[in-house]
C-alpha atoms as a PDB file:
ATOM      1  CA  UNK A   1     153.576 -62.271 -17.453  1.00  0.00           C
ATOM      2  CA  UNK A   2     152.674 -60.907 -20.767  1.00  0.00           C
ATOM      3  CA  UNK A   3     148.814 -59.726 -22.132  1.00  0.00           C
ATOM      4  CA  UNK A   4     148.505 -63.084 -24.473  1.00  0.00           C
ATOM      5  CA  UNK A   5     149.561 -65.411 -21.171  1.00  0.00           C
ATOM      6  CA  UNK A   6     146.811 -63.429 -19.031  1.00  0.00           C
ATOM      7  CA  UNK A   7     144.322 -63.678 -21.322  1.00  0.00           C
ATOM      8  CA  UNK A   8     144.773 -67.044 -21.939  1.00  0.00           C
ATOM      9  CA  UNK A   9     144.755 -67.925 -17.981  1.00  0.00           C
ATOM     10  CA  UNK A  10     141.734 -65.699 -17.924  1.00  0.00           C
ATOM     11  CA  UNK A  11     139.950 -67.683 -20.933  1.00  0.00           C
ATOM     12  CA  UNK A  12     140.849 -71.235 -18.939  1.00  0.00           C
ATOM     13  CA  UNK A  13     139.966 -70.083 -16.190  1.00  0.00           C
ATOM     14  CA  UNK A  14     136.172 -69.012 -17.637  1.00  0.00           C
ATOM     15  CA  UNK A  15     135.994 -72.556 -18.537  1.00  0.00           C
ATOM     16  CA  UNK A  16     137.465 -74.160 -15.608  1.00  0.00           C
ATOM     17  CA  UNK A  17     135.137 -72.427 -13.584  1.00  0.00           C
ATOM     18  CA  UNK A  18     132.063 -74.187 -15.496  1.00  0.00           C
ATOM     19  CA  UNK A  19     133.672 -77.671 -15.318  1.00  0.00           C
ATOM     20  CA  UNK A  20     134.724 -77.276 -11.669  1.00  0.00           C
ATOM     21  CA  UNK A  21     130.899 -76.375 -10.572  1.00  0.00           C
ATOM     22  CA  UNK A  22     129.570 -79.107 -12.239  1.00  0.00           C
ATOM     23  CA  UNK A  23     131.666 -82.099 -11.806  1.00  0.00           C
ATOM     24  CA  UNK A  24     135.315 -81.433 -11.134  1.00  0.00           C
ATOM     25  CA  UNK A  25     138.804 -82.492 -13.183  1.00  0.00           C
ATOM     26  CA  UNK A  26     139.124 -79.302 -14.420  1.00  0.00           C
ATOM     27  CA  UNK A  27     142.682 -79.341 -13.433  1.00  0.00           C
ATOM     28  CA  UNK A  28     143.505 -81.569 -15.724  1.00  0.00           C
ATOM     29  CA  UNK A  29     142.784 -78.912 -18.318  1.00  0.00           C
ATOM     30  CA  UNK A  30     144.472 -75.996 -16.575  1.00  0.00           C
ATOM     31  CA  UNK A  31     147.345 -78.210 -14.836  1.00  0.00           C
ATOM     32  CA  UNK A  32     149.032 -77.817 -18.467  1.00  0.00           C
ATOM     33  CA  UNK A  33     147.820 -74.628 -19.347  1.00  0.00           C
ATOM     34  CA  UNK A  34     149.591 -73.222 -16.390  1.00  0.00           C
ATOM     35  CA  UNK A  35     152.923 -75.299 -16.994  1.00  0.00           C
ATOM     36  CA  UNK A  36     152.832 -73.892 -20.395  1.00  0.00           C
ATOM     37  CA  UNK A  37     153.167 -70.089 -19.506  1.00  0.00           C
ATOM     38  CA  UNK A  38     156.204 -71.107 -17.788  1.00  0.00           C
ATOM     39  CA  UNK A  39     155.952 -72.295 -13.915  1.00  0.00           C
ATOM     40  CA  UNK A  40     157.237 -75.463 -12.324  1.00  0.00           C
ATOM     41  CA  UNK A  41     155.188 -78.029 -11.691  1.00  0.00           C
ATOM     42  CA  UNK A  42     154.894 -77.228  -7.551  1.00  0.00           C
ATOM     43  CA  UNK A  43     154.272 -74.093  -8.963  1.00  0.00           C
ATOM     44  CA  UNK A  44     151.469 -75.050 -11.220  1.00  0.00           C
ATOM     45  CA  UNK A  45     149.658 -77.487  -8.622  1.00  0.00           C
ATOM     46  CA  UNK A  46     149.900 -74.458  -6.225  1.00  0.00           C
ATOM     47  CA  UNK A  47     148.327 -71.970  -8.764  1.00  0.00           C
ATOM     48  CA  UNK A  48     145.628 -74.633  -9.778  1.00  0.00           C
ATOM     49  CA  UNK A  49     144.987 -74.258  -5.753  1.00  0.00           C
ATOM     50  CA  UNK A  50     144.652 -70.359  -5.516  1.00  0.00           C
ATOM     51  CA  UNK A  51     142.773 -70.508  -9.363  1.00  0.00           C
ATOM     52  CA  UNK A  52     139.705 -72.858  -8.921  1.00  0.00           C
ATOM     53  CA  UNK A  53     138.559 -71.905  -5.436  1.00  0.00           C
ATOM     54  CA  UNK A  54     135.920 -69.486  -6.394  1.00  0.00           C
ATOM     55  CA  UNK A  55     134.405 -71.883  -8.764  1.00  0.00           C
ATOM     56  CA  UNK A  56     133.385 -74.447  -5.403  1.00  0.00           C
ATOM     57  CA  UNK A  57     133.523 -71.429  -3.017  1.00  0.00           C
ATOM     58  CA  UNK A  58     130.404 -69.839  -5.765  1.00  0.00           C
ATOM     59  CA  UNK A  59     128.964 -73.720  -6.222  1.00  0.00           C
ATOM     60  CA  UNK A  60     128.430 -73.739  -2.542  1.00  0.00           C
ATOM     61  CA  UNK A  61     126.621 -70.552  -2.213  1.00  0.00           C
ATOM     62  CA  UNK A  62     124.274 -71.402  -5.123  1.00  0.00           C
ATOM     63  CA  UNK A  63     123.542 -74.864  -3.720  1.00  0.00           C
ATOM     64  CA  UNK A  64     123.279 -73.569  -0.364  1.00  0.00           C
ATOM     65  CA  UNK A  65     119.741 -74.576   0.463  1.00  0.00           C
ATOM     66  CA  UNK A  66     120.980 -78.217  -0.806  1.00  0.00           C
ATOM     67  CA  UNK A  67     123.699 -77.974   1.229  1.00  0.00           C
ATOM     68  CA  UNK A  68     120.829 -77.506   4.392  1.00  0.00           C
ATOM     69  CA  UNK A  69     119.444 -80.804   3.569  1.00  0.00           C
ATOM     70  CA  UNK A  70     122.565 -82.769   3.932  1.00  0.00           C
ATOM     71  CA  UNK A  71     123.694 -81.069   7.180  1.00  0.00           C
ATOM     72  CA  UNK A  72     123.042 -84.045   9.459  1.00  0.00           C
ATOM     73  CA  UNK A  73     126.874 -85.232   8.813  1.00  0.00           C
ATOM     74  CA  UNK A  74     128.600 -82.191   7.166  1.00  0.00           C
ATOM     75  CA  UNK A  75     130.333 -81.222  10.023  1.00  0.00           C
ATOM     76  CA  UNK A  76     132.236 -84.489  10.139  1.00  0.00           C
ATOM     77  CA  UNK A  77     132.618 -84.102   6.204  1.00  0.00           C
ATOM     78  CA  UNK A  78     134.335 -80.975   6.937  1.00  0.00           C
ATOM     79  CA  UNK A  79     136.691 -82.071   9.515  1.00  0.00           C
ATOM     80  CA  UNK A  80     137.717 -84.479   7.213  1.00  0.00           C
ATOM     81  CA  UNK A  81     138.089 -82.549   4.241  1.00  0.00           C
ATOM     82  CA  UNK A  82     140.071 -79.933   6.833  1.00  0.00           C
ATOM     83  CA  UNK A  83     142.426 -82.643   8.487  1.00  0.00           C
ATOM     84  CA  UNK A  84     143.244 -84.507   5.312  1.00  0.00           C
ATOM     85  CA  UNK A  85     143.504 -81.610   2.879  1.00  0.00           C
ATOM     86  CA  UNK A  86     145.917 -79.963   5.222  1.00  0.00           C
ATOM     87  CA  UNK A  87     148.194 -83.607   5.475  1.00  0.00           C
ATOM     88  CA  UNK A  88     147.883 -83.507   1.771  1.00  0.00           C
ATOM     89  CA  UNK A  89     149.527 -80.624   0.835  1.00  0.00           C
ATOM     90  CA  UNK A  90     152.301 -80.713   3.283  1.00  0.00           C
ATOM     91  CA  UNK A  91     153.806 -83.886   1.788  1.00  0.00           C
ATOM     92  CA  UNK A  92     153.555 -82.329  -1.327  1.00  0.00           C
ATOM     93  CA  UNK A  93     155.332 -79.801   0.007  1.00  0.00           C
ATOM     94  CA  UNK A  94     157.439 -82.440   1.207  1.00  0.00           C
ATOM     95  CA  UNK A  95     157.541 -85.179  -1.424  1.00  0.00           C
ATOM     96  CA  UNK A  96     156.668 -82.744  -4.490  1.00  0.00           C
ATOM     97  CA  UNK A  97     154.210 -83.812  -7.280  1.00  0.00           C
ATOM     98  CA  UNK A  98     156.219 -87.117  -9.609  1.00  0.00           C
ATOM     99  CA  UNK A  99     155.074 -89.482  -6.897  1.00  0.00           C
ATOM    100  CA  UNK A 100     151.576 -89.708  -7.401  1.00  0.00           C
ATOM    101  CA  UNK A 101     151.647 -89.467 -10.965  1.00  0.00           C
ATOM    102  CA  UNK A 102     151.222 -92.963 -12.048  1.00  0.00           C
ATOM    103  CA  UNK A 103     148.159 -93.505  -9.958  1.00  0.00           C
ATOM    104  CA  UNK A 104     145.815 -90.959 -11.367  1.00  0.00           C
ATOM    105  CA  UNK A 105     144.734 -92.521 -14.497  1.00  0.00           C
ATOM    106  CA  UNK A 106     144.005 -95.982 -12.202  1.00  0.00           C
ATOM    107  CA  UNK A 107     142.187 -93.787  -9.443  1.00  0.00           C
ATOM    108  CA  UNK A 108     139.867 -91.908 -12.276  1.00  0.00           C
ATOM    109  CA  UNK A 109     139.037 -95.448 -13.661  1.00  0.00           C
ATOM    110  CA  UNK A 110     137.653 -96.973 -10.655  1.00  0.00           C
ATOM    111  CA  UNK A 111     135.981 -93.111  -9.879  1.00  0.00           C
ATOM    112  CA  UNK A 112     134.235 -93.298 -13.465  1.00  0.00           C
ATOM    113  CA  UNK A 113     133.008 -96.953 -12.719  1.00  0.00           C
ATOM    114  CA  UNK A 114     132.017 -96.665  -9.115  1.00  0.00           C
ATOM    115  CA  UNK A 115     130.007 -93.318 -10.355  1.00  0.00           C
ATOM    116  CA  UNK A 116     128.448 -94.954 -13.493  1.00  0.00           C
ATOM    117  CA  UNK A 117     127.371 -98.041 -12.036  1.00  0.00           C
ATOM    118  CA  UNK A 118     127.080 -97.000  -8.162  1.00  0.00           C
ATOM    119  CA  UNK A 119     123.342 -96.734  -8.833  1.00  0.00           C
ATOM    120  CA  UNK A 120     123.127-100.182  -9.967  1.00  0.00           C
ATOM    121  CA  UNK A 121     125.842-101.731  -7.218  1.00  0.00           C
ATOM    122  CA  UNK A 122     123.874 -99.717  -4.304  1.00  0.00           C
ATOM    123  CA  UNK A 123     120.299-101.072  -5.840  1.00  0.00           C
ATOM    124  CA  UNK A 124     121.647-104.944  -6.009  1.00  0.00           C
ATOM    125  CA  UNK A 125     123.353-104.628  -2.968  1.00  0.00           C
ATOM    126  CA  UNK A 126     120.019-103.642  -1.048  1.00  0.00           C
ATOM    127  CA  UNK A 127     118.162-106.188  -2.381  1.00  0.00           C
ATOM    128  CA  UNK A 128     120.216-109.154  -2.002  1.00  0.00           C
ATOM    129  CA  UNK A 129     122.568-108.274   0.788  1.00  0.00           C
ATOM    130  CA  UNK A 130     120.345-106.282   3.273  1.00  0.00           C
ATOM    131  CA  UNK A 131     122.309-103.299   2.399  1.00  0.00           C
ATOM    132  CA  UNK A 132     122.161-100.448   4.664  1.00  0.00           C
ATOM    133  CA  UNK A 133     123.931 -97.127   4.173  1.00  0.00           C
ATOM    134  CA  UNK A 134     123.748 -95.716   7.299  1.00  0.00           C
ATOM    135  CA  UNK A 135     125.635 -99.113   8.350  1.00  0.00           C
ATOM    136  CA  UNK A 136     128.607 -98.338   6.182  1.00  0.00           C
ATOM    137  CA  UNK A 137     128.586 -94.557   6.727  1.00  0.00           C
ATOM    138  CA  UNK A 138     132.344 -95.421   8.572  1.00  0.00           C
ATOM    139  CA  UNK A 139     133.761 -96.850   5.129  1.00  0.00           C
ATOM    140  CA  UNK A 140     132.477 -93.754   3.608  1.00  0.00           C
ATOM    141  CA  UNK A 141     134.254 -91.543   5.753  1.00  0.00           C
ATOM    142  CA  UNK A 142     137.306 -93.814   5.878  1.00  0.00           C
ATOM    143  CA  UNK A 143     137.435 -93.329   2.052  1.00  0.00           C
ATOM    144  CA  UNK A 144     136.357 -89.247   1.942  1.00  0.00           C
ATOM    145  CA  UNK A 145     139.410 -88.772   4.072  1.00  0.00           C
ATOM    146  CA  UNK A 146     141.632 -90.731   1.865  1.00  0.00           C
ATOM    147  CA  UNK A 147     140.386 -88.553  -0.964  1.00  0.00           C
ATOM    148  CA  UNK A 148     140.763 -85.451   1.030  1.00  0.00           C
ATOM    149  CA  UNK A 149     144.708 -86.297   1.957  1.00  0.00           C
ATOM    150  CA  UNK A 150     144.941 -87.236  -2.213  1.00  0.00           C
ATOM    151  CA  UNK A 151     143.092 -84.090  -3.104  1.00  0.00           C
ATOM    152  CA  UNK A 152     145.711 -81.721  -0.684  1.00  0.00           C
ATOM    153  CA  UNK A 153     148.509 -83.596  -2.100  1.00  0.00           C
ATOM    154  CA  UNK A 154     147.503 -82.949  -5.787  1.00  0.00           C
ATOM    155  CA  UNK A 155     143.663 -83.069  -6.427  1.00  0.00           C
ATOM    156  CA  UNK A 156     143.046 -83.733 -10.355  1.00  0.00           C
ATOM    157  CA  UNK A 157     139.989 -85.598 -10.690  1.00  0.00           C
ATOM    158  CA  UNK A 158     138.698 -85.945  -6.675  1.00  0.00           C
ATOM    159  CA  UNK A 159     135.276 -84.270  -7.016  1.00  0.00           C
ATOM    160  CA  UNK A 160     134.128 -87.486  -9.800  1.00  0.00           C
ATOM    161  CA  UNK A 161     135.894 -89.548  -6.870  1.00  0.00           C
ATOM    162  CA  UNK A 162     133.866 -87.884  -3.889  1.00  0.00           C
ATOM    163  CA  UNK A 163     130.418 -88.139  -6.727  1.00  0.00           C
ATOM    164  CA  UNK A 164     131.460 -91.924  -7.060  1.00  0.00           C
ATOM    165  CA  UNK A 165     131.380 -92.376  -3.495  1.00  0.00           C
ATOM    166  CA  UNK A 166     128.003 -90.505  -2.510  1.00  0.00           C
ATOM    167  CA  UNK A 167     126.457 -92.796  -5.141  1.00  0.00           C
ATOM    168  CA  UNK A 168     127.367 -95.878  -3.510  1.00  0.00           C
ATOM    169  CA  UNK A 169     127.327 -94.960   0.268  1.00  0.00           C
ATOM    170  CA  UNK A 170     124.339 -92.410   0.505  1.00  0.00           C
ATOM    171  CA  UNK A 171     121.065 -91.463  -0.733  1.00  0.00           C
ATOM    172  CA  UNK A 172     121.756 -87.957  -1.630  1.00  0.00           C
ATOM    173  CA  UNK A 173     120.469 -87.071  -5.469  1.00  0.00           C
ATOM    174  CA  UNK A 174     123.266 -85.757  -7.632  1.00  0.00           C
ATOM    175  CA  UNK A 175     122.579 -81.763  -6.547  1.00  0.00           C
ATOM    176  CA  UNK A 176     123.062 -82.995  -2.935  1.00  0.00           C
ATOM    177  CA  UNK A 177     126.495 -84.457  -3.854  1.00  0.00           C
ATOM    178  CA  UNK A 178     127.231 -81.613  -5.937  1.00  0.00           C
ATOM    179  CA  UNK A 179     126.735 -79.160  -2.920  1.00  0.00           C
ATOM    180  CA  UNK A 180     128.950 -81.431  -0.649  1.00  0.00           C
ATOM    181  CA  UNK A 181     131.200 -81.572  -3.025  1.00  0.00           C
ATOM    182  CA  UNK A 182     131.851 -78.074  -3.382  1.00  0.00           C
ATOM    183  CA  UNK A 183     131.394 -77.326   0.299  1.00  0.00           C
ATOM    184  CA  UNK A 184     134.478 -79.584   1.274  1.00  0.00           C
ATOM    185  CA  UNK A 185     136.378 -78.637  -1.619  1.00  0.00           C
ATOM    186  CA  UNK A 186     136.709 -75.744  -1.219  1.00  0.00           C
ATOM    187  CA  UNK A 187     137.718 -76.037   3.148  1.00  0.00           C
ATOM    188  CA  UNK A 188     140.053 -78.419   1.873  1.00  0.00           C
ATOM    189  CA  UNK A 189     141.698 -75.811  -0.856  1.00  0.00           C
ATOM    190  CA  UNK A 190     141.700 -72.850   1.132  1.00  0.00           C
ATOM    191  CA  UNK A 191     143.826 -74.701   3.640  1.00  0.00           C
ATOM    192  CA  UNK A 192     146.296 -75.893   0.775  1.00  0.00           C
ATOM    193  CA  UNK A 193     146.321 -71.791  -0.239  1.00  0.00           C
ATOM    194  CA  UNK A 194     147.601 -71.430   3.110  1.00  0.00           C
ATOM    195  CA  UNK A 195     150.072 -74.055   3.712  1.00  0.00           C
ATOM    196  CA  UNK A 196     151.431 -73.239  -0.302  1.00  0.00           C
ATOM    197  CA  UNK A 197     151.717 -69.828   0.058  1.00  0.00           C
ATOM    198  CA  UNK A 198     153.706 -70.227   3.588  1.00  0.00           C
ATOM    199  CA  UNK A 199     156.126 -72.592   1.438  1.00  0.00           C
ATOM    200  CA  UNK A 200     156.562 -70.070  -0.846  1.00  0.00           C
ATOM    201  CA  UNK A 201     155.397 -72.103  -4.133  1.00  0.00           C
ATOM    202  CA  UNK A 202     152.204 -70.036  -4.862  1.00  0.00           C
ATOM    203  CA  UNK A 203     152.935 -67.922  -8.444  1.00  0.00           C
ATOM    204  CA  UNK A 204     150.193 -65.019  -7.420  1.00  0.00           C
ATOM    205  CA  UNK A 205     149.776 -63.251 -10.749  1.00  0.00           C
ATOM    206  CA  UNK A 206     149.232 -66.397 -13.156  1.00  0.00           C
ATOM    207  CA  UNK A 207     147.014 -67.523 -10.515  1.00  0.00           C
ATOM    208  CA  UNK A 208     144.778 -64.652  -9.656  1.00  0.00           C
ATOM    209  CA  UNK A 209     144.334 -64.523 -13.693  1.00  0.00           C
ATOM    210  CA  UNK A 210     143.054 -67.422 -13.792  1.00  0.00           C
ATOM    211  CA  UNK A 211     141.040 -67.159 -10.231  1.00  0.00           C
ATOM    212  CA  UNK A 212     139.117 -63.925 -12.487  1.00  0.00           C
ATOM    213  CA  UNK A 213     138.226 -66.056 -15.020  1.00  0.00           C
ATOM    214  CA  UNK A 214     136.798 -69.042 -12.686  1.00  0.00           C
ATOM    215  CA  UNK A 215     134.716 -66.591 -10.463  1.00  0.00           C
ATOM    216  CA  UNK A 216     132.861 -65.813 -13.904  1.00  0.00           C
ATOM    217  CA  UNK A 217     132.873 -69.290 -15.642  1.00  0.00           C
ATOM    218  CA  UNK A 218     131.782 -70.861 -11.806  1.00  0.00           C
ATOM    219  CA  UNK A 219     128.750 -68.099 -11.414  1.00  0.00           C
ATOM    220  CA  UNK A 220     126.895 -68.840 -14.593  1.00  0.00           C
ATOM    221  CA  UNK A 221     127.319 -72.922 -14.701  1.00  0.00           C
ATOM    222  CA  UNK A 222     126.307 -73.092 -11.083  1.00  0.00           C
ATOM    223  CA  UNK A 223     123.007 -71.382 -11.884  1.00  0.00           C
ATOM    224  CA  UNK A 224     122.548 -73.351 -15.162  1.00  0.00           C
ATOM    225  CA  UNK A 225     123.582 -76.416 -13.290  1.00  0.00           C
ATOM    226  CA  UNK A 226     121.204 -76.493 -10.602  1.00  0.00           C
ATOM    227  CA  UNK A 227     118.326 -75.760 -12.792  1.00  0.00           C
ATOM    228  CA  UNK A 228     118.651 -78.984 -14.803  1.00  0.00           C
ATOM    229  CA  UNK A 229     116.897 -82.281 -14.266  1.00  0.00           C
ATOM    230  CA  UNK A 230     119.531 -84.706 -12.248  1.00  0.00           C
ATOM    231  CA  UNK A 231     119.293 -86.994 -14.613  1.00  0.00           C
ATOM    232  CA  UNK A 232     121.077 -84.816 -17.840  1.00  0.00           C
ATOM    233  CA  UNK A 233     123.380 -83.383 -14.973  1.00  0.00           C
ATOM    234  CA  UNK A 234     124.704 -87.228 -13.944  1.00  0.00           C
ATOM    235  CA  UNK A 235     125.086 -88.024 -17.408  1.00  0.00           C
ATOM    236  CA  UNK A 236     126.907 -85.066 -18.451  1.00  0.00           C
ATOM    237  CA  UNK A 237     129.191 -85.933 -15.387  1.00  0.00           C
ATOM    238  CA  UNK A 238     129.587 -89.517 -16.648  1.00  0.00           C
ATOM    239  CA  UNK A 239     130.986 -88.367 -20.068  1.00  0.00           C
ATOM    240  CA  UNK A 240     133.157 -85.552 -18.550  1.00  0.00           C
ATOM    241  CA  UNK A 241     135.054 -88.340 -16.443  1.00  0.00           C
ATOM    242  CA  UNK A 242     135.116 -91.016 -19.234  1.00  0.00           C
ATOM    243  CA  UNK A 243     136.865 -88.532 -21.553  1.00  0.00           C
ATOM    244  CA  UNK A 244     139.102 -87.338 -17.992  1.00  0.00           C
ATOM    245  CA  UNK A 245     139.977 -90.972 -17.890  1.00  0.00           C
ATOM    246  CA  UNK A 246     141.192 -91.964 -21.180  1.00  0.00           C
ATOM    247  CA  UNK A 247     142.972 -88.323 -21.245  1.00  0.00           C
ATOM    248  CA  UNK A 248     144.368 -89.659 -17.712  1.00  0.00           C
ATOM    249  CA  UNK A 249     145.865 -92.399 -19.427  1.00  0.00           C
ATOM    250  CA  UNK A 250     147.435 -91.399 -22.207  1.00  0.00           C
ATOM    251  CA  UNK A 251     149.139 -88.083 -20.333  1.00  0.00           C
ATOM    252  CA  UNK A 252     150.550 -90.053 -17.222  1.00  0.00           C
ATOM    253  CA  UNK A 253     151.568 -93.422 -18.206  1.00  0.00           C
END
């Protein structure tokens, strides 16, 4: 790999660090970027693995005292994210990345409307339908996991799923999410490093160029991130996956 291909990995991967700590979907930005300087696609999903981890291993450690608040059921959360990252990425392994192409753009859809109106949906549902999270805490596992075994298998866009989902099925605030988020992410990716790197797909020098640039991008948005009122952070979240969608859209189908 040449100086211009380095620096450009390590200039995504400044940025990709930011998006990743705040929201998630930056893959979608470095998924091409990396396919550009000349890897496969396996090759690219791999690297995108091995890249972004510091950004949610860094989001974690800033929102650790979140994270505390939320512990009641994070040990479950992390089994799940454990068990169906790790199924995940062996059948891409397996199966390779074409066949879950054509569902990303639908899956980002329903993510951006489930996490832009989930307020509203979890607010109507508890005052006409005797709504009770802690009743449907099984459906939100049930659908974590499913998000888990998509986000092993290929992963662009599952943090705004996960977000979409704690806005329906929970009370957390959008920090507490956030922290989760990051939390299982980045179980769930360091067990996809593993299993990748076994298989022999991992491209170490692309991706540890782009890893440098996400531990810095990742550091100074988590710090910004956390210090801003929920509100600006759930709308900035809501127009990061609206333009992830239509981008969604018009790359894969």
């Amino acid at each position: 790999m040449d100086l211009v291909n380095f620096l450009i990995l390590f200039a995504g991967g400044i940025l990709a660090g930011m998006i990743n700590v705040l929201a998630g979907g930056a893959g979608f930005m470095t998924f091409p970027l990396l396919l550009a300087t000349g890897l496969s696609e396996m090759e690219a999903n791999a690297a995108n693995f091995v890249a972004l981890i510091p950004a949610n291993i860094v989001g974690t450690a800033v929102y650790r005292r979140e994270l505390t608040e939320v512990r009641q059921h994070l040990p479950i959360r992390m089994l799940l994210a454990a068990v169906g990252g790790a199924a995940g990425s062996l059948l891409f392994v397996w199966l390779g990345a074409d066949s879950f192409k054509a569902a990303i753009p639908w899956l980002l859809l329903f993510a951006t409307a489930s996490f832009g109106l989930g307020p509203f949906i979890k607010t109507w549902l508890e005052r006409h339908q005797d709504f009770d999270v802690a009743r449907w805490l099984w459906l939100s596992f049930l659908l974590e996991f499913l998000v888990y075994l998509y986000g092993g298998y290929f992963g662009l866009g599952m943090g705004i799923i996960l977000l979409a989902i704690h806005s329906i099925f929970s009370h957390m605030t959008i920090h507490h999410a956030n922290a989760l988020r990051n939390a299982t992410i980045s179980l769930m990716t360091l067990i996809g490093i593993v299993i990748f790197a076994s298989s022999g797909i991992v491209a170490w020098l692309p991706s540890l160029a782009m890893m440098a640039g996400a531990i810095v991008g990742g550091y100074g948005m988590a710090h910004i991130v956390r210090r801003l009122p929920q509100n600006v952070v759930r709308n900035v979240i809501l127009c990061w996956s609206i333009l992830l969608t239509a981008y969604a859209f018009w790359r894969y189908l």
